[in-house]
C-alpha atoms as a PDB file:
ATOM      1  CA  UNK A   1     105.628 108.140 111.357  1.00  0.00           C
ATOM      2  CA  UNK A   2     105.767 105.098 110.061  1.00  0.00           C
ATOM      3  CA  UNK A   3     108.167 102.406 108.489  1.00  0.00           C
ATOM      4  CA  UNK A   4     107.258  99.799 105.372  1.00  0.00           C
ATOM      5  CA  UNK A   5     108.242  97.628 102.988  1.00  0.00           C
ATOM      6  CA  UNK A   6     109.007  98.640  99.484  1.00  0.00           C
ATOM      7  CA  UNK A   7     106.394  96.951  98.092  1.00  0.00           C
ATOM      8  CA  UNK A   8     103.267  98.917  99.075  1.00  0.00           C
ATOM      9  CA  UNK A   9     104.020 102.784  99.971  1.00  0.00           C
ATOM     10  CA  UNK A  10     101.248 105.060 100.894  1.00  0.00           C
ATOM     11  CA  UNK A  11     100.844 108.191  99.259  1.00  0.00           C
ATOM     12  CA  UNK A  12     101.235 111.395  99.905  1.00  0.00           C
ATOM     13  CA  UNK A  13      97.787 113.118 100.189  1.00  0.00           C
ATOM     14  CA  UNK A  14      94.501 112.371 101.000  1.00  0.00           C
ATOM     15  CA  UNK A  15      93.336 110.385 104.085  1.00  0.00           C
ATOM     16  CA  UNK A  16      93.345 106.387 105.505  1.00  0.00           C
ATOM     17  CA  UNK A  17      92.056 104.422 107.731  1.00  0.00           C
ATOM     18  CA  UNK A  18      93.357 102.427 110.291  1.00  0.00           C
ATOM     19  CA  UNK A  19      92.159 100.184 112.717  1.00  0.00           C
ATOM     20  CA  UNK A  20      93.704 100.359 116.348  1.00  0.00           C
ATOM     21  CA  UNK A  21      92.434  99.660 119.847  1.00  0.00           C
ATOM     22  CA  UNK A  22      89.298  98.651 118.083  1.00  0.00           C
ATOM     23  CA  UNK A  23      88.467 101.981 116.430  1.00  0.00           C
ATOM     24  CA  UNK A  24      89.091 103.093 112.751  1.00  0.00           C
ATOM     25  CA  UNK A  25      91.772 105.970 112.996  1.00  0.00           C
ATOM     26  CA  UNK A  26      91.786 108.910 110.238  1.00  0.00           C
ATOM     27  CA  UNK A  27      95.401 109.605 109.215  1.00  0.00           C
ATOM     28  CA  UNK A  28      96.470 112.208 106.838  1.00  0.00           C
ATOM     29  CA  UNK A  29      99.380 111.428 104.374  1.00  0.00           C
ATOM     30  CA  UNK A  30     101.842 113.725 105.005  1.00  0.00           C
ATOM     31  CA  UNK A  31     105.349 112.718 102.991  1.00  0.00           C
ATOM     32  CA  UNK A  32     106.642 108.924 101.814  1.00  0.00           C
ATOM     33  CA  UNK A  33     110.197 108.887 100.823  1.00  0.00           C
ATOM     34  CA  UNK A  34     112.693 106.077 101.357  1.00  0.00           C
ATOM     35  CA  UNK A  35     115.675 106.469 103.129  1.00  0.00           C
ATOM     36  CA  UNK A  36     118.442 104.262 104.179  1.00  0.00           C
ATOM     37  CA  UNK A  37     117.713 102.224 107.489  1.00  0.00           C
ATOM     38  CA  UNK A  38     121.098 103.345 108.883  1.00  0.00           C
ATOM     39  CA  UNK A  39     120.411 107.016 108.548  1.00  0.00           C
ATOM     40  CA  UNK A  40     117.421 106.698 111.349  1.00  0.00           C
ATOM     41  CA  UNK A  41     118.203 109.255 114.020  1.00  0.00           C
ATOM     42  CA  UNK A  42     117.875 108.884 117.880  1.00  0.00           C
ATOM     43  CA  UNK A  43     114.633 111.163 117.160  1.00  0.00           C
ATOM     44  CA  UNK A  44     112.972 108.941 114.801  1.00  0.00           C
ATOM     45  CA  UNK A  45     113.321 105.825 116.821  1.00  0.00           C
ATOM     46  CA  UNK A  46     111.578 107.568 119.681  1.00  0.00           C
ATOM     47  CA  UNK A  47     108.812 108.810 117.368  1.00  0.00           C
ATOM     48  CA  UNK A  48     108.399 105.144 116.375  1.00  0.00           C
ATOM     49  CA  UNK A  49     108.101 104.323 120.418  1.00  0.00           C
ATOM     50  CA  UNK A  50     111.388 102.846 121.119  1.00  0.00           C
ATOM     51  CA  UNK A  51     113.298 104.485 123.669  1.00  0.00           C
ATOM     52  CA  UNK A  52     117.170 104.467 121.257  1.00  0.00           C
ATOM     53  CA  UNK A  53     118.377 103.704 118.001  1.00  0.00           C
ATOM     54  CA  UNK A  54     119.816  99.983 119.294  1.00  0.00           C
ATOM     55  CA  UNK A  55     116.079  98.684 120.347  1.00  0.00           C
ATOM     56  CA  UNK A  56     114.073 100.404 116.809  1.00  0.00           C
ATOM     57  CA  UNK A  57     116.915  98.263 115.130  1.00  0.00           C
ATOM     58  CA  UNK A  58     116.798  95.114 117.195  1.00  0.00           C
ATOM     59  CA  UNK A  59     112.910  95.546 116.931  1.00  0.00           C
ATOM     60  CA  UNK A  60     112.917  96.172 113.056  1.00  0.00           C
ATOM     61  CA  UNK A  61     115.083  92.849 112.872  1.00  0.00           C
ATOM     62  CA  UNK A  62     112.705  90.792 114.735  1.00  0.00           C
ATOM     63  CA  UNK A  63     109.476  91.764 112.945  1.00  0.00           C
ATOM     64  CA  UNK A  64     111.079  91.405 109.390  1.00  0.00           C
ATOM     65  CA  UNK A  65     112.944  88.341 110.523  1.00  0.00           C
ATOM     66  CA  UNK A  66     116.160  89.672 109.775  1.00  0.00           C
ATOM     67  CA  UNK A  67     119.518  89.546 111.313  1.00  0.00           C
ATOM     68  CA  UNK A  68     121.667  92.551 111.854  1.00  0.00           C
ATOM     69  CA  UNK A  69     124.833  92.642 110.170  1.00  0.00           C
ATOM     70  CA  UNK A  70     126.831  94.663 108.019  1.00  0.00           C
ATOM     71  CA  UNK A  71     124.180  95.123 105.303  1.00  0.00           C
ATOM     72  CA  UNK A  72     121.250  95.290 107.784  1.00  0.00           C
ATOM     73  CA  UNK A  73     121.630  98.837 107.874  1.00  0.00           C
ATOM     74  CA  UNK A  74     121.911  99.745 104.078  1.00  0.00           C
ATOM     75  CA  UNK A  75     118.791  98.727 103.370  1.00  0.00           C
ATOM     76  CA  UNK A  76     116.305 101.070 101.712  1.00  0.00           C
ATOM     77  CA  UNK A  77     113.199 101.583 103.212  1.00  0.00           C
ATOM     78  CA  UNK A  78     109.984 103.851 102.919  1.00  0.00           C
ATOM     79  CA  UNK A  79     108.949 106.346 105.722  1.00  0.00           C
ATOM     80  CA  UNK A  80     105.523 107.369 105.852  1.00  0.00           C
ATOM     81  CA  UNK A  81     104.833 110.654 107.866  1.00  0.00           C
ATOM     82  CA  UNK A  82     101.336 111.299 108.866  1.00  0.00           C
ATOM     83  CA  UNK A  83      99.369 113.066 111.425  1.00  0.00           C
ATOM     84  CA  UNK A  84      96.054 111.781 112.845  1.00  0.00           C
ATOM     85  CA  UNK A  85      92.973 113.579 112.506  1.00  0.00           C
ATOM     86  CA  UNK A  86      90.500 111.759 114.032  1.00  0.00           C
ATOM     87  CA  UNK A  87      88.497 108.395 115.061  1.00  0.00           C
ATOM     88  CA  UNK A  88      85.043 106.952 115.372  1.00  0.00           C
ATOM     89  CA  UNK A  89      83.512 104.449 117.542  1.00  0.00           C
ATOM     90  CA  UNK A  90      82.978 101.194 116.075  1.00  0.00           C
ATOM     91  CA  UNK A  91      79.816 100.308 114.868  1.00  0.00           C
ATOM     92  CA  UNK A  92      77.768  98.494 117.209  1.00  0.00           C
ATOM     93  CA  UNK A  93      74.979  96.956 114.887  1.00  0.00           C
ATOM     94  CA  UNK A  94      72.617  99.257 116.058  1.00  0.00           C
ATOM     95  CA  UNK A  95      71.472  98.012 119.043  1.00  0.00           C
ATOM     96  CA  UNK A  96      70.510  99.503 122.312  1.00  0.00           C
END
């Protein structure tokens, strides 16, 4: 799963690529909706790799460059579920 700004959702269907650890990743588009930021469980903070709700949040603040206050958590973001369904090695040039 992942989290965005409003101005360029994915969409649903179809694959993209991404590249990480130095490989090009094939995801599949499964949903984009936008939900509230408050309304992130316990669960979805843990599939996003933080251990709780308080460090997604104080880790979503940081990389937007946000403080957290009272309207921190109303804001409406997209959440982009996907599954991965497979890799390749980078290209090497073609040599030996």
């Amino acid at each position: 799963m992942a989290r965005q700004s409003p101005s360029d959702p994915a969409s649903t269907g179809g694959l993209r690529s991404l590249w990480l650890f130095g490989h090009p990743w094939r995801l599949e588009i499964l949903a984009v909706y936008q939900e509230r930021l408050g309304d992130i469980s316990e669960d979805d903070a843990r599939a996003e790799g933080y251990p709780s709700r308080a460090e997604y949040f104080q880790a979503f603040a940081r990389i937007n460059r946000q403080r957290i206050g009272d309207d921190f958590f109303e804001q409406i973001i997209w959440v982009v579920r996907f599954q991965v369904v497979g890799w390749s090695a980078p290209y090497n040039g073609g040599g030996a």
